[in-house]
PDB file of N, CA and C in Angstrom:
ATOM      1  N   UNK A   1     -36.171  -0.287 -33.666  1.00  0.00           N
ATOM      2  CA  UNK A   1     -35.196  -1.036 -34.428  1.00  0.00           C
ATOM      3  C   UNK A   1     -34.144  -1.667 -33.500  1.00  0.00           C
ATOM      4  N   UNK A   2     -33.796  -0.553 -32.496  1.00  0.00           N
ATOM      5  CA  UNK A   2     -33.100  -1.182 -31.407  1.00  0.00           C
ATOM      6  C   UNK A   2     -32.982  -2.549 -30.949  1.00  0.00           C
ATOM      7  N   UNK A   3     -34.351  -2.308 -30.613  1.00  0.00           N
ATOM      8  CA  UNK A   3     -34.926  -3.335 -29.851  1.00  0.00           C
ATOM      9  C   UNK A   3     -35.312  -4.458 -30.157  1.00  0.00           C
ATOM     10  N   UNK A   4     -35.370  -4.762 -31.586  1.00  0.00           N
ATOM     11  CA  UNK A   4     -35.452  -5.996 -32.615  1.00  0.00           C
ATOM     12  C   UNK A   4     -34.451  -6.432 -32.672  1.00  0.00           C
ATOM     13  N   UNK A   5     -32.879  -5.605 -32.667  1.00  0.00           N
ATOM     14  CA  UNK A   5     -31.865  -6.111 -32.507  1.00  0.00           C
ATOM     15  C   UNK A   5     -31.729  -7.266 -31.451  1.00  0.00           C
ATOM     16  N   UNK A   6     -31.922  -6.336 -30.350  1.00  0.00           N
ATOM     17  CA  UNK A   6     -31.597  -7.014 -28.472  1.00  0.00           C
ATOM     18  C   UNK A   6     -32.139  -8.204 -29.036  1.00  0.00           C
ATOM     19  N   UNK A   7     -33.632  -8.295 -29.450  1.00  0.00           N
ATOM     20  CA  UNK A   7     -34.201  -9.681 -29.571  1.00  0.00           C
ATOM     21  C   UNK A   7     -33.643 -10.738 -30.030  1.00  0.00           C
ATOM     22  N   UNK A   8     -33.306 -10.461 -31.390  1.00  0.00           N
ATOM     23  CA  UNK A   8     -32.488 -11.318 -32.430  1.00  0.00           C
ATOM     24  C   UNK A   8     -31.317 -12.110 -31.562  1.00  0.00           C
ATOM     25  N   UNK A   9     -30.391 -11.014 -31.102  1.00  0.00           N
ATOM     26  CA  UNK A   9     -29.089 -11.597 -30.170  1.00  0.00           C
ATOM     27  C   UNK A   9     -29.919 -12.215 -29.075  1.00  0.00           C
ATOM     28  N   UNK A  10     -31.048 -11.849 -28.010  1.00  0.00           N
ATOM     29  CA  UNK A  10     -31.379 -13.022 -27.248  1.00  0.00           C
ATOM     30  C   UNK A  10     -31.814 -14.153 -27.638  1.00  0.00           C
ATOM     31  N   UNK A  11     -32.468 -14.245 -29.134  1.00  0.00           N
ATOM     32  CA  UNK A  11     -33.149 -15.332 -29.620  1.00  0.00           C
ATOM     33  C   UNK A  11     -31.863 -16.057 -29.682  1.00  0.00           C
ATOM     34  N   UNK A  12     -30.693 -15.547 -30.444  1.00  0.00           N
ATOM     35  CA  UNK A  12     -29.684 -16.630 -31.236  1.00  0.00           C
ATOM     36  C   UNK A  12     -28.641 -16.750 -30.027  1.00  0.00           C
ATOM     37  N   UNK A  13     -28.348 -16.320 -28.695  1.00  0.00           N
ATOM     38  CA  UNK A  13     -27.412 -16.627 -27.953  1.00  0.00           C
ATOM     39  C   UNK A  13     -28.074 -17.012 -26.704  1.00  0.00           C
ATOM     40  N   UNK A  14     -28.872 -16.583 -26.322  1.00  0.00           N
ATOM     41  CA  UNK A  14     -29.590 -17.262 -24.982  1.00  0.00           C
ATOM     42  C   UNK A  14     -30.898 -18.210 -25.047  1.00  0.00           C
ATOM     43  N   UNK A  15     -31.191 -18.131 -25.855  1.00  0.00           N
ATOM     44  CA  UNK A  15     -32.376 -19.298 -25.779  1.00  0.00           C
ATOM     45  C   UNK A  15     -31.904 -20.809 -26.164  1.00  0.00           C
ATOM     46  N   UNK A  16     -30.844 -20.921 -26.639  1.00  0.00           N
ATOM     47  CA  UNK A  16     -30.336 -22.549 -27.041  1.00  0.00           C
ATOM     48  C   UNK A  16     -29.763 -22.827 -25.230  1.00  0.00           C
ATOM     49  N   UNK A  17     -29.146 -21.890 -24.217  1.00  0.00           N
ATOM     50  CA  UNK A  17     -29.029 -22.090 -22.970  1.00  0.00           C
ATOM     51  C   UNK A  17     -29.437 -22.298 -22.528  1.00  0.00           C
ATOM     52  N   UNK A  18     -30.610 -21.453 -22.339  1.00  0.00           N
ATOM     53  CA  UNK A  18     -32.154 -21.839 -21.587  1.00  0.00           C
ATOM     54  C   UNK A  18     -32.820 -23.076 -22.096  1.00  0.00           C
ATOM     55  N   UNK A  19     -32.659 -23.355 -22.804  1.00  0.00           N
ATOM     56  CA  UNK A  19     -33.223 -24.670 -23.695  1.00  0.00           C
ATOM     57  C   UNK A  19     -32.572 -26.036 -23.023  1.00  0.00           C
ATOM     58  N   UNK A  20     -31.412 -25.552 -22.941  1.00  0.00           N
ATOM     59  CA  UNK A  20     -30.154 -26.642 -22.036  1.00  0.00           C
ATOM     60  C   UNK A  20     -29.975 -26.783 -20.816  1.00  0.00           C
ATOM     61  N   UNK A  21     -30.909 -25.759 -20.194  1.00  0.00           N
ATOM     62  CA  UNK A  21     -30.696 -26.007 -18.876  1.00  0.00           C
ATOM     63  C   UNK A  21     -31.489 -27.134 -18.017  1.00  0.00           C
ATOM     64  N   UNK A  22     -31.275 -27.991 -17.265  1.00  0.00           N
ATOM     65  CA  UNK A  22     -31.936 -28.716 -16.314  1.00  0.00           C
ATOM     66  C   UNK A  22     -32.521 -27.719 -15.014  1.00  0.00           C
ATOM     67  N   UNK A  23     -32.507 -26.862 -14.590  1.00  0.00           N
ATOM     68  CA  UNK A  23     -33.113 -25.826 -13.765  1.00  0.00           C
ATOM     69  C   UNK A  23     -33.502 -24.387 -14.247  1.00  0.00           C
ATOM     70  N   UNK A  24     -34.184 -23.660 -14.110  1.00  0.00           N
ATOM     71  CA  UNK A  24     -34.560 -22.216 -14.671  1.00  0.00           C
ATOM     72  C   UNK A  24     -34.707 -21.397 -12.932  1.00  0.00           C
ATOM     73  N   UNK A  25     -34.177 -20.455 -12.823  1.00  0.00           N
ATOM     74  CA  UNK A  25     -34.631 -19.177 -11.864  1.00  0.00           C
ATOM     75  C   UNK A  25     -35.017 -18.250 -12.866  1.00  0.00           C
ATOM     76  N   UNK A  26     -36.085 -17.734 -11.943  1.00  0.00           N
ATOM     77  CA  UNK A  26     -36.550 -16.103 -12.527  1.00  0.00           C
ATOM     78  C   UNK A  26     -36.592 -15.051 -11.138  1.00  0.00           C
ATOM     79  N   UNK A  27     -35.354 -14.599 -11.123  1.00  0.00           N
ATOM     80  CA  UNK A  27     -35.112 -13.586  -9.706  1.00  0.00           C
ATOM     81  C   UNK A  27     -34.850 -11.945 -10.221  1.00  0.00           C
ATOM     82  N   UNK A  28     -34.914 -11.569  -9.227  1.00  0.00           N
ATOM     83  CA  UNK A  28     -35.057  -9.887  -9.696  1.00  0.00           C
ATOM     84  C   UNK A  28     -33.950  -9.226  -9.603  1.00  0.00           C
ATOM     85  N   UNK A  29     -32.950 -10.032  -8.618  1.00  0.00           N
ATOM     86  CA  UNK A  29     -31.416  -8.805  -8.403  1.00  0.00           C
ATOM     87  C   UNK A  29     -30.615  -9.579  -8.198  1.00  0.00           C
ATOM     88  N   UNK A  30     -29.402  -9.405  -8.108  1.00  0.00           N
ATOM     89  CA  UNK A  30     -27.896 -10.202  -7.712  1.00  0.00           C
ATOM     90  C   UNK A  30     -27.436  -9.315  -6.378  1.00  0.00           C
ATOM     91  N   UNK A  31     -27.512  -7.676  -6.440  1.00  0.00           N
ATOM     92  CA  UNK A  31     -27.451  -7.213  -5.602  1.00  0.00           C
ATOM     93  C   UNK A  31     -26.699  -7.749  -4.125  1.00  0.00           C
ATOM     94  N   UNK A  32     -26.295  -6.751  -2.948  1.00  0.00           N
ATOM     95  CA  UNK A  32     -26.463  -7.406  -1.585  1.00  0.00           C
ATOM     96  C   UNK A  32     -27.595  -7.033  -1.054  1.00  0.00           C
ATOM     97  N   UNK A  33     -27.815  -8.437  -0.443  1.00  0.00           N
ATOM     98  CA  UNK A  33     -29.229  -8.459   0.183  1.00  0.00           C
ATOM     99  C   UNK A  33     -29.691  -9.723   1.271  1.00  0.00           C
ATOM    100  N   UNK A  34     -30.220 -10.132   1.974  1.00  0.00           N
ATOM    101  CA  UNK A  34     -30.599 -11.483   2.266  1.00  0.00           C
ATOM    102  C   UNK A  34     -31.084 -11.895   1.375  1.00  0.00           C
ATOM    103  N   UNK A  35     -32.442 -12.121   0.740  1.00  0.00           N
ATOM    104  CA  UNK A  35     -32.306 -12.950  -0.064  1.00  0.00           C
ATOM    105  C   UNK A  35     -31.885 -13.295  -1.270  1.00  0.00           C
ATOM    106  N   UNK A  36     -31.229 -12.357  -1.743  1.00  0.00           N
ATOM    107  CA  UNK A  36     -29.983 -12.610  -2.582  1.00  0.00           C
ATOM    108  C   UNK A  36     -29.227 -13.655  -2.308  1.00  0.00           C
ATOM    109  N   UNK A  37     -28.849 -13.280  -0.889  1.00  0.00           N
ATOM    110  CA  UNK A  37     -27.954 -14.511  -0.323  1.00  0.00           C
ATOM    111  C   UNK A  37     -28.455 -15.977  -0.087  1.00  0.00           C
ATOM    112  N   UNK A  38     -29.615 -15.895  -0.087  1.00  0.00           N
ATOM    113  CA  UNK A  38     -30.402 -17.042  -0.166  1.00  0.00           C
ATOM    114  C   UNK A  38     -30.634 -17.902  -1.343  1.00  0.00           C
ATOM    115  N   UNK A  39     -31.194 -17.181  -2.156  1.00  0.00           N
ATOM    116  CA  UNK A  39     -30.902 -17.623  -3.801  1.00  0.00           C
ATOM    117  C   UNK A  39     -29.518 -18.112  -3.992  1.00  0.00           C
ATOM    118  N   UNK A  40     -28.696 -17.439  -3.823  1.00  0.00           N
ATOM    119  CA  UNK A  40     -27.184 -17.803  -4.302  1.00  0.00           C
ATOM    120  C   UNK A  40     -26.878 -18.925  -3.707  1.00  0.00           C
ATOM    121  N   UNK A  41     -27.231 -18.977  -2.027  1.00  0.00           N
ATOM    122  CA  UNK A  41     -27.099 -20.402  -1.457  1.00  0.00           C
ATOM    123  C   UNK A  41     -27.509 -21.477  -2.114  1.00  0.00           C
ATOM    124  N   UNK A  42     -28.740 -21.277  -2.528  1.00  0.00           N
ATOM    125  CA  UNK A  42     -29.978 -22.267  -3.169  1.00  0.00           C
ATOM    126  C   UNK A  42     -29.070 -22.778  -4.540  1.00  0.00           C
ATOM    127  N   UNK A  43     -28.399 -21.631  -5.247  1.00  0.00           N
ATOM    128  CA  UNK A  43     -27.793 -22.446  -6.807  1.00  0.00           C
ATOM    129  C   UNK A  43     -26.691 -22.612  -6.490  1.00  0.00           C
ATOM    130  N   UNK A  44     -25.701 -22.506  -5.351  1.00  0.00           N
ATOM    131  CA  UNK A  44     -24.728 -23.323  -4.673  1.00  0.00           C
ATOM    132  C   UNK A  44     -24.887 -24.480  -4.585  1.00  0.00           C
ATOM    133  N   UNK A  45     -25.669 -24.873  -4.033  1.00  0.00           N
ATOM    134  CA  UNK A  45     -26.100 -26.308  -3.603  1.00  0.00           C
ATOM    135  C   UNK A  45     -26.711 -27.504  -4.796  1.00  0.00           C
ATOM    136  N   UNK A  46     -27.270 -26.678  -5.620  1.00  0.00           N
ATOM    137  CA  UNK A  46     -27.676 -27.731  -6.996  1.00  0.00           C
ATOM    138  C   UNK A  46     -26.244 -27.419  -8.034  1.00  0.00           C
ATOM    139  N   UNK A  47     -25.100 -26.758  -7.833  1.00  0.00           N
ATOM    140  CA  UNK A  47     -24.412 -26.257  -8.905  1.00  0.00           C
ATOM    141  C   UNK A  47     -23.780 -27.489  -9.654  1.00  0.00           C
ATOM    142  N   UNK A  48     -23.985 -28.571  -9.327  1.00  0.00           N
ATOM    143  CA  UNK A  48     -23.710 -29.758 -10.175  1.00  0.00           C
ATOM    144  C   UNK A  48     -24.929 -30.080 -11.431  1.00  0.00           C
ATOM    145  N   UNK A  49     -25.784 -29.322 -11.243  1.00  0.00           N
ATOM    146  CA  UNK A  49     -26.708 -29.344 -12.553  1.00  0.00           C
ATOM    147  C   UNK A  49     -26.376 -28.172 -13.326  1.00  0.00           C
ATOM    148  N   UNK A  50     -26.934 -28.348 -14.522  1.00  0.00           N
ATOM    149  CA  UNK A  50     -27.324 -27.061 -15.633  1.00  0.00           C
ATOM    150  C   UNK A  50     -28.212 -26.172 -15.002  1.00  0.00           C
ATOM    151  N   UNK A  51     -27.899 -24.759 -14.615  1.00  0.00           N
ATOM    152  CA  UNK A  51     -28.413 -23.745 -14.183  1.00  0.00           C
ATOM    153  C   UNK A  51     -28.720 -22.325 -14.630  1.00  0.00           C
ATOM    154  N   UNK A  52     -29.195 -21.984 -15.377  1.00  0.00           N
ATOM    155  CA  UNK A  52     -29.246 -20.465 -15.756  1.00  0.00           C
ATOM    156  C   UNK A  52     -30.813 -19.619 -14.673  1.00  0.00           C
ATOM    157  N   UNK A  53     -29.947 -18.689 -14.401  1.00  0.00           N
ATOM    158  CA  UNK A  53     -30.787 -17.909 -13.907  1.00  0.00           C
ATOM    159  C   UNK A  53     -31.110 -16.555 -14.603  1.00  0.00           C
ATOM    160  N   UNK A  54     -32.422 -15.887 -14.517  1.00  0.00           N
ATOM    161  CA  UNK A  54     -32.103 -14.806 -15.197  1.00  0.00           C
ATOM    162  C   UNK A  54     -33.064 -13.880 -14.580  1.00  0.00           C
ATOM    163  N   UNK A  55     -32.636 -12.628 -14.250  1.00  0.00           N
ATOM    164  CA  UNK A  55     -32.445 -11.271 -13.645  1.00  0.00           C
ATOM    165  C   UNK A  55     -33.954 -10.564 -14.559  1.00  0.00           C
ATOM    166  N   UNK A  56     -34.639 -10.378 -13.799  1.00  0.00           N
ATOM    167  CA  UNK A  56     -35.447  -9.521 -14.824  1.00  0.00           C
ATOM    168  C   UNK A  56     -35.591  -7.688 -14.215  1.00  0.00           C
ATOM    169  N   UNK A  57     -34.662  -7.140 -13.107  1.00  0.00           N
ATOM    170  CA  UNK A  57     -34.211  -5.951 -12.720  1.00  0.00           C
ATOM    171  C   UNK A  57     -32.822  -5.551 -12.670  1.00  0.00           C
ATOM    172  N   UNK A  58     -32.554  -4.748 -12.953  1.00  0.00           N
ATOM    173  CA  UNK A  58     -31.644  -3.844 -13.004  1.00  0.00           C
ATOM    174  C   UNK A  58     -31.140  -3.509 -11.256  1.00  0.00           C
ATOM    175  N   UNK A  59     -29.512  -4.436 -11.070  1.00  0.00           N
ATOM    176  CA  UNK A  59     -28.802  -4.450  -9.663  1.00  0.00           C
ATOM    177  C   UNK A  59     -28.971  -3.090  -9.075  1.00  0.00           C
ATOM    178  N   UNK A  60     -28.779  -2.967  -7.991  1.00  0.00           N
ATOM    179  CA  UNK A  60     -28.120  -2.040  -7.095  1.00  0.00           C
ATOM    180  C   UNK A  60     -26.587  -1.871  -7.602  1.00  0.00           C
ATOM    181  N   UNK A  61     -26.092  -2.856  -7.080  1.00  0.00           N
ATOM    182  CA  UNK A  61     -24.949  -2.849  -7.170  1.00  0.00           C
ATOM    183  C   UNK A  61     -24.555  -4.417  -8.011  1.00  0.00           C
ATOM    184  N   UNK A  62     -22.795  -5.064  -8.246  1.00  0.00           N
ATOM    185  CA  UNK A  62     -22.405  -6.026  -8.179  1.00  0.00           C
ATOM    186  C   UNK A  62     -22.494  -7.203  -7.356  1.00  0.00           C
ATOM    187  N   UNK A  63     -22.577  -7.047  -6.176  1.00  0.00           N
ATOM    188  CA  UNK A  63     -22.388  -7.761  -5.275  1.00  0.00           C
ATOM    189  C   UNK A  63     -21.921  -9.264  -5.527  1.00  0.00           C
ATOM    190  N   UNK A  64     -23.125  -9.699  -5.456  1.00  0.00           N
ATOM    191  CA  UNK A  64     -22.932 -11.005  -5.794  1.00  0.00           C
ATOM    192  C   UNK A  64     -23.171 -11.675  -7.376  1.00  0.00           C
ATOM    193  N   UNK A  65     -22.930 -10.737  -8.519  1.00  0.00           N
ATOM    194  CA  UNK A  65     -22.907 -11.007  -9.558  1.00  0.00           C
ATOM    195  C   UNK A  65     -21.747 -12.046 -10.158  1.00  0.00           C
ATOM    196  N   UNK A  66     -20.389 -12.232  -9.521  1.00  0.00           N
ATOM    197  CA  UNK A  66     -19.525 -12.982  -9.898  1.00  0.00           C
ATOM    198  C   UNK A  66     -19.822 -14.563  -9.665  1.00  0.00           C
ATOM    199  N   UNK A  67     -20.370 -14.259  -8.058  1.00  0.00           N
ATOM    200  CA  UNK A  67     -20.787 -15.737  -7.653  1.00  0.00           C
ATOM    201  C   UNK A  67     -21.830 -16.556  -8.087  1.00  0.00           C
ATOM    202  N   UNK A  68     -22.810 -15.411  -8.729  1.00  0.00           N
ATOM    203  CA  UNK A  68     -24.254 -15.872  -9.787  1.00  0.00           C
ATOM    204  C   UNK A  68     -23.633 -16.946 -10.694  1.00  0.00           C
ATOM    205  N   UNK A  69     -22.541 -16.325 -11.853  1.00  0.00           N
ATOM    206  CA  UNK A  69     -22.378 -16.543 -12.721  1.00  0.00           C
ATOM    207  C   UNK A  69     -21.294 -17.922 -12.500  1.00  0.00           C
ATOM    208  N   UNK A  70     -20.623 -17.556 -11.902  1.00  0.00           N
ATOM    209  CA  UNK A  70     -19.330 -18.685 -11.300  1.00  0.00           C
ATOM    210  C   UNK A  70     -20.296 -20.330 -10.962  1.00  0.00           C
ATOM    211  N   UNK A  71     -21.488 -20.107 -10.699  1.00  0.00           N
ATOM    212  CA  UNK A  71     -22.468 -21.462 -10.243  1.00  0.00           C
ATOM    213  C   UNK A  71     -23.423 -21.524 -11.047  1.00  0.00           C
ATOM    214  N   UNK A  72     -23.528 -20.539 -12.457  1.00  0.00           N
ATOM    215  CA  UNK A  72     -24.606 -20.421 -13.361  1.00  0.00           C
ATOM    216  C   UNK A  72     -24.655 -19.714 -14.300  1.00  0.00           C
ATOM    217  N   UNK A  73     -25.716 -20.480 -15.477  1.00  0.00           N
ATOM    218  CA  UNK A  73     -25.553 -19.168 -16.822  1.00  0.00           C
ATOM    219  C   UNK A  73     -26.207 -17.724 -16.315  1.00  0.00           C
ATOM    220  N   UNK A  74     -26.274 -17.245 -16.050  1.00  0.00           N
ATOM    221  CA  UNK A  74     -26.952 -15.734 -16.028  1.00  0.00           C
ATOM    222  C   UNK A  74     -27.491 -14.594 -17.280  1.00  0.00           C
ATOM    223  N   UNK A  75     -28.301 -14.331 -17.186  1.00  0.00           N
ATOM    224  CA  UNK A  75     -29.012 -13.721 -17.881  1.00  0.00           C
ATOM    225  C   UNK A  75     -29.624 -12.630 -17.281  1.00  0.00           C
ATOM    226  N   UNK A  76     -29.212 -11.659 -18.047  1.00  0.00           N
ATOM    227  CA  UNK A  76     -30.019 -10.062 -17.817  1.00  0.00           C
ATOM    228  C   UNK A  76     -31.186  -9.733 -18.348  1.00  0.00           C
ATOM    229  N   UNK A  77     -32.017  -9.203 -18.099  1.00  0.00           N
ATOM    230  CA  UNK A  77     -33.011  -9.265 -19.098  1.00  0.00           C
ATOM    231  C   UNK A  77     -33.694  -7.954 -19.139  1.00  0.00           C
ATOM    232  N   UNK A  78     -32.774  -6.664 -18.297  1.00  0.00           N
ATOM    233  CA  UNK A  78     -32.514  -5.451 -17.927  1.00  0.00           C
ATOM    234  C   UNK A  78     -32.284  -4.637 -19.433  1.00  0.00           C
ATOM    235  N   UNK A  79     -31.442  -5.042 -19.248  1.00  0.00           N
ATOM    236  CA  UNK A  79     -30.515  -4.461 -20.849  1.00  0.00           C
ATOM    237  C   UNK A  79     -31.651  -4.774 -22.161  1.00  0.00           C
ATOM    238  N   UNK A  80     -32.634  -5.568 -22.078  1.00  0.00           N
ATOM    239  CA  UNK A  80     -33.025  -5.556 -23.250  1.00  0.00           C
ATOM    240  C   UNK A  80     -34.280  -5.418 -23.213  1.00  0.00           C
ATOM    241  N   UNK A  81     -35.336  -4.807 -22.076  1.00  0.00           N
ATOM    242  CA  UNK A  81     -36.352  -4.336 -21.417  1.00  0.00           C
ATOM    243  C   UNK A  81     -36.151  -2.821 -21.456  1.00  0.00           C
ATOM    244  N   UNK A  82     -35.196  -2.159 -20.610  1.00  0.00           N
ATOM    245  CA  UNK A  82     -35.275  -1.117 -20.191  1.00  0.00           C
ATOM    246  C   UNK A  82     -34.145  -0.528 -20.507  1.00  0.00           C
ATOM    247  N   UNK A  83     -34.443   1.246 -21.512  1.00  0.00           N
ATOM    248  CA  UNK A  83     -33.563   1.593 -21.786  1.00  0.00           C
ATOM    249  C   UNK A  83     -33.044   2.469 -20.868  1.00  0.00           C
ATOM    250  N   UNK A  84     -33.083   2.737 -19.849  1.00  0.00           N
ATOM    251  CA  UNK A  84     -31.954   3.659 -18.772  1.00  0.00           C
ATOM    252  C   UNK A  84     -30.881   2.692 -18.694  1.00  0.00           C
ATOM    253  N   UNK A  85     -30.702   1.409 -18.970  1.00  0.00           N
ATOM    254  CA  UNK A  85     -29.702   0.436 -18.485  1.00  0.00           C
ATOM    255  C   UNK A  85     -28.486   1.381 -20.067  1.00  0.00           C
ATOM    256  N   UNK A  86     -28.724   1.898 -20.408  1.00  0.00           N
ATOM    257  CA  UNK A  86     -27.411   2.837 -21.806  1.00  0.00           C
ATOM    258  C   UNK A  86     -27.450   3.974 -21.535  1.00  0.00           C
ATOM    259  N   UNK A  87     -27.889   4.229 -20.327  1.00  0.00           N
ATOM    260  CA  UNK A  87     -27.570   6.128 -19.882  1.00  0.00           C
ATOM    261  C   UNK A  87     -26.802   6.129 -18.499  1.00  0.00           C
ATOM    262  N   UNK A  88     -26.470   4.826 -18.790  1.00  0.00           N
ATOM    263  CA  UNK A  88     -25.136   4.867 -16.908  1.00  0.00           C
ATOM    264  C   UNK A  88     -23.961   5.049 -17.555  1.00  0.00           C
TER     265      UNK A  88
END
């Protein structure tokens, strides 16, 4: 039942984004990392377009989660996959 929920709210709040975006990423972490830092470079550099990226693992850490979002829509896709992401 949960989990029909998560859906519903991704159907009605993130898919009209994704729909809007002129670019799509599908990356695994925000984390610190090199290529983290690489990615982030990469949607630095197009950040004059529509950008959502979206996360399909669960971070290490924050790291570079502010700067994801600051150059792009972001999307988790952690939280509504996997339930250990409600036992931290």
């Amino acid at each position: 039942m949960f989990g029909y929920f998560l859906f519903l709210c991704f159907k009605t709040k993130k898919i009209p984004k994704i729909v809007n975006s002129d670019i799509i990423f599908f990356l695994p972490y925000y984390h610190l990392g090199g290529a983290e830092q690489v990615h982030l470079d990469i949607i630095k550099a197009i950040s004059n377009k529509k950008v959502t990226v979206i996360f399909t693992h669960l971070s290490a850490t924050n790291h570079f989660k502010e700067q994801f979002s600051s150059h792009a829509h972001i999307i988790e896709l952690n939280s509504i996959i996997n339930k250990k992401v409600f036992s931290q």
